[in-house]
C-alpha atoms as a PDB file:
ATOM      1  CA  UNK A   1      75.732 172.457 109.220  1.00  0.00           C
ATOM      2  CA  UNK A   2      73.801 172.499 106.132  1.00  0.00           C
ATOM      3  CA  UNK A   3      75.940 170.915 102.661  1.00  0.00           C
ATOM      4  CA  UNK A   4      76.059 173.852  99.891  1.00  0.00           C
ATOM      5  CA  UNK A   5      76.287 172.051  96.725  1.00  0.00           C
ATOM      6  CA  UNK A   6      77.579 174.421  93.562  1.00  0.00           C
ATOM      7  CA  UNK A   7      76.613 173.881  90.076  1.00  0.00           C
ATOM      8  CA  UNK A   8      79.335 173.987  87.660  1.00  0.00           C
ATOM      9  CA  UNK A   9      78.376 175.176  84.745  1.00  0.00           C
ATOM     10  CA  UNK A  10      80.572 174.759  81.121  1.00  0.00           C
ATOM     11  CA  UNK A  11      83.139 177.688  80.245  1.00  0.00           C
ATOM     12  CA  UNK A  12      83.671 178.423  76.938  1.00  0.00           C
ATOM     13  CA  UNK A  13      86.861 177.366  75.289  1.00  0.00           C
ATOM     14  CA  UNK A  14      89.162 179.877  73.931  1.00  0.00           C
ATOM     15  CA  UNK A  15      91.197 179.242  71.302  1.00  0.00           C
ATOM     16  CA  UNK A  16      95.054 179.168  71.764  1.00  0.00           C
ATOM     17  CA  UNK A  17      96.478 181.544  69.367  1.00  0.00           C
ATOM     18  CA  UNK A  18      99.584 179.812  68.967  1.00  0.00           C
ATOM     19  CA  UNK A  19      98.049 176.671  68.241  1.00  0.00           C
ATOM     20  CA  UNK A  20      95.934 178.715  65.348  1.00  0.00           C
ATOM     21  CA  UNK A  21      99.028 180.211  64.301  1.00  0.00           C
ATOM     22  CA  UNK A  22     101.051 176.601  64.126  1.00  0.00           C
ATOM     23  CA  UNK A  23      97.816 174.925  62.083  1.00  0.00           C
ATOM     24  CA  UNK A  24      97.712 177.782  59.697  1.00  0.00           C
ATOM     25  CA  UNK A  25     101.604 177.141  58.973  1.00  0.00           C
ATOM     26  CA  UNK A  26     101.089 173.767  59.029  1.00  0.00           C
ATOM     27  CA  UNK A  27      98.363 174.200  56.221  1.00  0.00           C
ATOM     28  CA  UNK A  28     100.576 176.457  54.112  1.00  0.00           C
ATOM     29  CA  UNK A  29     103.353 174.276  54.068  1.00  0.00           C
ATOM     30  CA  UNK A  30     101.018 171.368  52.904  1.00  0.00           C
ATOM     31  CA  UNK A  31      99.575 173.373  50.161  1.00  0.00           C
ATOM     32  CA  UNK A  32     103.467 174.666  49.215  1.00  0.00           C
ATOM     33  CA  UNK A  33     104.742 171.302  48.681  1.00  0.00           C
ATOM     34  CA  UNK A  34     101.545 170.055  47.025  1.00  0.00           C
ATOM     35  CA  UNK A  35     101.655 172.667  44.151  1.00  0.00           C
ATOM     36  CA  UNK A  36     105.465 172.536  43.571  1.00  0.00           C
ATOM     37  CA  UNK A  37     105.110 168.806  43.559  1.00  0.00           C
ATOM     38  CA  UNK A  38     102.193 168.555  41.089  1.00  0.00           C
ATOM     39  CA  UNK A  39     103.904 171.055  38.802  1.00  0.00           C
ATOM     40  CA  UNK A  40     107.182 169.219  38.676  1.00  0.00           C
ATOM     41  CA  UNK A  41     105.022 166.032  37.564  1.00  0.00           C
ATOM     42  CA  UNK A  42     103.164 168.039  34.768  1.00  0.00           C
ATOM     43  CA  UNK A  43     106.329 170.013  33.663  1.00  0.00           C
ATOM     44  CA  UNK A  44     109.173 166.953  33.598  1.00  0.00           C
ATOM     45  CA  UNK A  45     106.026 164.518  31.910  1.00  0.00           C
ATOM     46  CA  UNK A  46     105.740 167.389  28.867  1.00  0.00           C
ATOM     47  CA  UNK A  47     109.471 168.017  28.447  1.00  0.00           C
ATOM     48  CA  UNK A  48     110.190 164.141  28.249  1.00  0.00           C
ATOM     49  CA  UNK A  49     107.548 163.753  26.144  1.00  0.00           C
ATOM     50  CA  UNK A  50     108.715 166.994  24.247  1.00  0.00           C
ATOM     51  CA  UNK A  51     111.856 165.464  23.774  1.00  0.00           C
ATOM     52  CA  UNK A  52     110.929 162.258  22.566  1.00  0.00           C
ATOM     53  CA  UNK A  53     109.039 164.116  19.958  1.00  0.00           C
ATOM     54  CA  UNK A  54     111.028 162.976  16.574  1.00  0.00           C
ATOM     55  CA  UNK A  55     108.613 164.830  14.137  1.00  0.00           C
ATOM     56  CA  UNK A  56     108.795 168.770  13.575  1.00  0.00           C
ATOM     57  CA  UNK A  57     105.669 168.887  12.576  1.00  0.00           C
ATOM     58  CA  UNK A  58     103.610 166.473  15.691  1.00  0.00           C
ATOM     59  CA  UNK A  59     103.852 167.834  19.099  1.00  0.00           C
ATOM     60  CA  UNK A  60     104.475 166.143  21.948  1.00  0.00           C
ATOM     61  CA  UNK A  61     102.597 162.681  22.843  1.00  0.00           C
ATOM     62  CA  UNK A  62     100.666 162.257  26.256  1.00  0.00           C
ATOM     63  CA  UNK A  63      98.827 159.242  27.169  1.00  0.00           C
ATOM     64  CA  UNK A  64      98.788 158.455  23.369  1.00  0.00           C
ATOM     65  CA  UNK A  65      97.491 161.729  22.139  1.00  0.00           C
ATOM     66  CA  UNK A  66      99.323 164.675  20.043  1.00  0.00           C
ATOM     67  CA  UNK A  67      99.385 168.120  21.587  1.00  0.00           C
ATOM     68  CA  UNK A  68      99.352 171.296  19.188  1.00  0.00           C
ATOM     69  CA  UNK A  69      99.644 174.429  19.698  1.00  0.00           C
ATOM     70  CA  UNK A  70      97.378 176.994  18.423  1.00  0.00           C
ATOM     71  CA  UNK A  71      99.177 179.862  16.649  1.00  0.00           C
ATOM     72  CA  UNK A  72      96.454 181.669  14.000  1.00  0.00           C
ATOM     73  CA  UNK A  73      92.937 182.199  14.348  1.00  0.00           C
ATOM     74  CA  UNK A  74      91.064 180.529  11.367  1.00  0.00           C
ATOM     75  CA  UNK A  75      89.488 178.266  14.229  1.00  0.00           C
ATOM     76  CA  UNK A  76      88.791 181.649  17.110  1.00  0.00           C
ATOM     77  CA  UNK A  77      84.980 180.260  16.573  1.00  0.00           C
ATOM     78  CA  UNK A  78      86.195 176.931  18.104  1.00  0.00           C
ATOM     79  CA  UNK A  79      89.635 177.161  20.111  1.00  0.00           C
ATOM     80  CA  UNK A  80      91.368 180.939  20.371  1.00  0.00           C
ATOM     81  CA  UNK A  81      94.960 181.431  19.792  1.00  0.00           C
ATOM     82  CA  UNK A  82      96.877 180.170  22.727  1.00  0.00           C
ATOM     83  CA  UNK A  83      95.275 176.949  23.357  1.00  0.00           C
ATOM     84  CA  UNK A  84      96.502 173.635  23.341  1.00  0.00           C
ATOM     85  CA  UNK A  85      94.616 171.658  20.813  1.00  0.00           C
ATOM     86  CA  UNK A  86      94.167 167.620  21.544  1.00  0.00           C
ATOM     87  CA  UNK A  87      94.041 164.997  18.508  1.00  0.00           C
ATOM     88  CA  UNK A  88      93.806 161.732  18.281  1.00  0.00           C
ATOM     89  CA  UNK A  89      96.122 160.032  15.966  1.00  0.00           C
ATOM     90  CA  UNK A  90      94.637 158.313  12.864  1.00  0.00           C
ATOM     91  CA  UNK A  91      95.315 154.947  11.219  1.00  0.00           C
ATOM     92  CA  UNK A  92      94.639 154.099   7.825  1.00  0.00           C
ATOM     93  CA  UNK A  93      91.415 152.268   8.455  1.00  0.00           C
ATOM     94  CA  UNK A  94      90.611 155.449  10.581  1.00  0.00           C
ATOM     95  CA  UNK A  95      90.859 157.692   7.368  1.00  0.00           C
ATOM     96  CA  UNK A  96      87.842 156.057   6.032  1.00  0.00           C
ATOM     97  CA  UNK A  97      85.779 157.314   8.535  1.00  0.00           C
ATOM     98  CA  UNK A  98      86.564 161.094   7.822  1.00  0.00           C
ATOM     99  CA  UNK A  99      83.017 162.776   7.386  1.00  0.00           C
ATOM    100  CA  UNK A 100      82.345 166.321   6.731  1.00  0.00           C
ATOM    101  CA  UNK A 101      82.265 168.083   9.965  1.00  0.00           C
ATOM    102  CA  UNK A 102      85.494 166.368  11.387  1.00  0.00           C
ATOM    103  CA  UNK A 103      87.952 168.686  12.619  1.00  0.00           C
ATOM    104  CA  UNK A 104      91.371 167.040  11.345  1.00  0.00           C
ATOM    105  CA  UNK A 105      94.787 167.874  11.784  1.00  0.00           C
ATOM    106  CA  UNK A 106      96.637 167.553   8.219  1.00  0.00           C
ATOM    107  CA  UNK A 107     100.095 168.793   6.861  1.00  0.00           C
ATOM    108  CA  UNK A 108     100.107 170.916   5.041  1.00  0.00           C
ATOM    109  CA  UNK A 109     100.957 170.531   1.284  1.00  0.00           C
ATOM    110  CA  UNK A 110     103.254 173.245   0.574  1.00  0.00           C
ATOM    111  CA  UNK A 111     105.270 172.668   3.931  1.00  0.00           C
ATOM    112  CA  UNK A 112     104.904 169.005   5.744  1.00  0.00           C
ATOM    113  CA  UNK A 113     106.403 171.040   8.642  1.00  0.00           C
ATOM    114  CA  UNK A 114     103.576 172.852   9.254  1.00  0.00           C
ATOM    115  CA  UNK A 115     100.315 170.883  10.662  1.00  0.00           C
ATOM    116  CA  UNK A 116      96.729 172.581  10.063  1.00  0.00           C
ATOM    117  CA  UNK A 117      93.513 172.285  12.106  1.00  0.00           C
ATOM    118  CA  UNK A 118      90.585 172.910  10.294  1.00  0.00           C
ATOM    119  CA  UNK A 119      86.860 171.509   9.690  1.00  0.00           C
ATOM    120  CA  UNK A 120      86.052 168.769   6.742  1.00  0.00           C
ATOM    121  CA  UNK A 121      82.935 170.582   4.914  1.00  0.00           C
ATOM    122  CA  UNK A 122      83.137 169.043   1.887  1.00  0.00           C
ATOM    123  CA  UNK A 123      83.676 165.636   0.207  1.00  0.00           C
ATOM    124  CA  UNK A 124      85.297 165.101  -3.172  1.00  0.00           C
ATOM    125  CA  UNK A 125      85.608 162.009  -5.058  1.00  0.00           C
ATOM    126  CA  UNK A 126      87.951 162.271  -7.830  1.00  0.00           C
ATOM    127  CA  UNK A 127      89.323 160.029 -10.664  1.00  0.00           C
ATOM    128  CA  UNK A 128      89.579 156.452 -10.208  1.00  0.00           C
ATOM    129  CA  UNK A 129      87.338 156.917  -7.288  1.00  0.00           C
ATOM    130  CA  UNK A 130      89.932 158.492  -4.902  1.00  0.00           C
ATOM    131  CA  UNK A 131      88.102 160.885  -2.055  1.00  0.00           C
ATOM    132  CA  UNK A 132      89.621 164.029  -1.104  1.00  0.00           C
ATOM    133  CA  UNK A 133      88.419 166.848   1.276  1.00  0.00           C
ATOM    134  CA  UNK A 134      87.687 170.464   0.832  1.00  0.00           C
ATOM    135  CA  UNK A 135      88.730 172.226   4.531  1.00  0.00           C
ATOM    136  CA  UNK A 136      87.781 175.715   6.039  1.00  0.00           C
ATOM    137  CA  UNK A 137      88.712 177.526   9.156  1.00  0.00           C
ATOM    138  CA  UNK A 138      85.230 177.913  11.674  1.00  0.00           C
ATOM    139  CA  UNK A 139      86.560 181.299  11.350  1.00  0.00           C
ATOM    140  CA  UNK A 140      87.778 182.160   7.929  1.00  0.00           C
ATOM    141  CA  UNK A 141      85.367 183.424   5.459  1.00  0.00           C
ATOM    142  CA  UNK A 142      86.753 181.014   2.501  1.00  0.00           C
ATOM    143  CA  UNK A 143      87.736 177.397   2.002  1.00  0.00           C
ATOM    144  CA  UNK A 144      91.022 176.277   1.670  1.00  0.00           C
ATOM    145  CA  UNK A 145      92.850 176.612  -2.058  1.00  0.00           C
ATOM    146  CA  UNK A 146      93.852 173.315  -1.942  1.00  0.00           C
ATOM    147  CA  UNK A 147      92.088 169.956  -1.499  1.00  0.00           C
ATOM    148  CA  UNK A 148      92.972 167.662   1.366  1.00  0.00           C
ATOM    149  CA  UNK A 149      94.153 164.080   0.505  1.00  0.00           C
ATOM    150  CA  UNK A 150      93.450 161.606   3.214  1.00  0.00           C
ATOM    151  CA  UNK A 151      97.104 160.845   3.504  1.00  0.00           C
ATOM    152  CA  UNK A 152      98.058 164.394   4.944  1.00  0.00           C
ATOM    153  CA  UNK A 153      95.196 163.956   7.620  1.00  0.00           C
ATOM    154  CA  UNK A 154      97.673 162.789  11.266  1.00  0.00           C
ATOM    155  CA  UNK A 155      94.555 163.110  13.798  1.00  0.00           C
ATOM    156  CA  UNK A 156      90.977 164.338  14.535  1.00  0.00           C
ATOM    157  CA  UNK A 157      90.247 167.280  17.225  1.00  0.00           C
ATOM    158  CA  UNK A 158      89.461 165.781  20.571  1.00  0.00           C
ATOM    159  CA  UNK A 159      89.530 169.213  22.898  1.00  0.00           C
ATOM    160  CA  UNK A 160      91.450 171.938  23.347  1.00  0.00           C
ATOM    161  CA  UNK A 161      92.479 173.577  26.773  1.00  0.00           C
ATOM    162  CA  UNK A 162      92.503 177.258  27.002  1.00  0.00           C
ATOM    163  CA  UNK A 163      95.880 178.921  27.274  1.00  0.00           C
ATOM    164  CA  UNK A 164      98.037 175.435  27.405  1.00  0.00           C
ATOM    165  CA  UNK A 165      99.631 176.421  24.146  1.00  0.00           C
ATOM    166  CA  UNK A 166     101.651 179.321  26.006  1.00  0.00           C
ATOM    167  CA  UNK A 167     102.298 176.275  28.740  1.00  0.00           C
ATOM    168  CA  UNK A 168     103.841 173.958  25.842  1.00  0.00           C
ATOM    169  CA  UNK A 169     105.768 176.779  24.076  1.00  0.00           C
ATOM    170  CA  UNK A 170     107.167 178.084  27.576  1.00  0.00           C
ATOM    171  CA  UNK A 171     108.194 174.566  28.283  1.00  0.00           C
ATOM    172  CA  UNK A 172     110.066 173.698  24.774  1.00  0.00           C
ATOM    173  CA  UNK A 173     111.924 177.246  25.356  1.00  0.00           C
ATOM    174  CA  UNK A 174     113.244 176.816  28.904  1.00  0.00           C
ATOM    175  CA  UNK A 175     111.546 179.979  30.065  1.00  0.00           C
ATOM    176  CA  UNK A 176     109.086 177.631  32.774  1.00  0.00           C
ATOM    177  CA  UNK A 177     111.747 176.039  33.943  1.00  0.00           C
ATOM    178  CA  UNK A 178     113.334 179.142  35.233  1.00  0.00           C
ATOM    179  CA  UNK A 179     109.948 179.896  36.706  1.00  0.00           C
ATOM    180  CA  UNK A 180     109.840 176.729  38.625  1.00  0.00           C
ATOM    181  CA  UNK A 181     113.644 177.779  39.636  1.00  0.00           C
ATOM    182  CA  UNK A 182     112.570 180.906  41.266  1.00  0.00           C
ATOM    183  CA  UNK A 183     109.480 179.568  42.350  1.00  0.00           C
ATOM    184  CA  UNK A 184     112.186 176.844  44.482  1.00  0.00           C
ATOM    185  CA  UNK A 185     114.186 179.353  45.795  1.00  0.00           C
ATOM    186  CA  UNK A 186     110.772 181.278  47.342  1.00  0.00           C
ATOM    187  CA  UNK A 187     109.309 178.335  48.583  1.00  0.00           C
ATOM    188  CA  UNK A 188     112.972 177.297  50.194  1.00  0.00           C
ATOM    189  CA  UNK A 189     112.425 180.468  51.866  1.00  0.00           C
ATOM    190  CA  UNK A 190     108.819 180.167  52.925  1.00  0.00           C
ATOM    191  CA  UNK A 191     109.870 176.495  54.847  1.00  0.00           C
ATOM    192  CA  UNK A 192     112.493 177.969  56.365  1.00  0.00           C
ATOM    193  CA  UNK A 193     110.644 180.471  57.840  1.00  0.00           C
ATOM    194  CA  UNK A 194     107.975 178.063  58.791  1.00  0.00           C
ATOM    195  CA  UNK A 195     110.668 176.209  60.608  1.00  0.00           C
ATOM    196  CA  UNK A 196     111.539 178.900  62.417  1.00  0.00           C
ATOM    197  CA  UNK A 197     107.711 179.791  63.391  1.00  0.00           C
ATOM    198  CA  UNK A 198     107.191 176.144  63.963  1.00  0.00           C
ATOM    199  CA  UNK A 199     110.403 176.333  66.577  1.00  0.00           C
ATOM    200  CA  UNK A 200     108.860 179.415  67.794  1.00  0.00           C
ATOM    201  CA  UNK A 201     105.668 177.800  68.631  1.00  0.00           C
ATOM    202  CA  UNK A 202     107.119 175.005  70.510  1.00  0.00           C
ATOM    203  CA  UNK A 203     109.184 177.204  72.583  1.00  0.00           C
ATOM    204  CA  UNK A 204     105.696 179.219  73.287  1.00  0.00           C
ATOM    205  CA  UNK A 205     104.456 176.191  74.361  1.00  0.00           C
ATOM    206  CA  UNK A 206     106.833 175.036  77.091  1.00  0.00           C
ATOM    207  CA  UNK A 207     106.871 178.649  78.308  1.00  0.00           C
END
């Protein structure tokens, strides 16, 4: 009696679809929790620090720099309306430095309240040797009417970030918050019907 010898050769694996099913849930509940959680960082850091703003005119301080919100468009050329513009606060021996071409961030001298970004393009020295700047908007046709004195000047441009202006002012007026409240309430929903597809699956399983 002769030996018959068989060769086995590999099946494909299939994949289990409720094991695709559980991973894909799995992933979704990662990424959930991961967005809500970065959010609430970002959102409770610029509401403290919104809060703990005690000038009108400055907005709030991050990591040691002044956020501003862009609300005309004498600077469109540079950063549009919208955007959240970055400065770097200036000290006294800082003021020195001011060269035409330097964006700066000044109050203005009818209202302290209000804070102005615009470009340095011309130098002035005056009486008794004091120096004083002549400002324009990248997008305004003329100069500024009145002459900058390096005591308004609070902080050169750094960057701006597109749209983060709306972020700042939706922030300061409580309307982002109630975003993030609804946003709660459907991702409360979305675990618990994870949960339940999660349960699901492990009932599939020991079927």
């Amino acid at each position: 009696m002769n030996d018959m010898s068989f060769l086995l050769l590999p099946t494909a694996t299939t994949l289990n679809p409720q094991h695709v099913v559980t991973g894909a849930l799995r992933v979704f509940r990662i990424a959930i929790g991961a967005v809500l959680a970065l959010i609430l960082v970002l959102t409770a850091a610029l509401a403290l620090a919104s809060l703990r703003s005690n000038d009108s005119a400055m907005g709030p301080q991050i990591f040691g720099r002044r956020l501003l919100v862009v609300r005309s468009g004498s600077m469109n050329e540079t950063f549009p309306v919208g955007s959240a513009v970055v400065i770097n606060p200036i000290s006294p021996s800082g003021m020195k430095s001011l060269r035409v071409g330097t964006i700066v961030s000044f109050k203005s001298a009818a209202n302290p309240d209000i804070l102005i970004t615009h470009r340095i393009v011309e130098t002035i020295v005056r009486g008794g040797g004091r120096v004083a700047f002549r400002t324009k908007g990248d997008s305004n046709t003329l100069a500024d009417q009145t002459f900058l004195d390096p005591s308004q000047v609070v902080g050169t441009y750094s960057y701006a970030i597109p749209h983060g202006g709306h972020v700042l002012v939706a922030i300061q007026s409580g309307r982002l918050l109630a975003a993030l409240l609804i946003a709660f309430i459907f991702a409360s929903i979305s675990w618990m019907f994870t949960n339940r597809a999660f349960a699901s699956s492990d009932q599939w399983e020991i079927l």
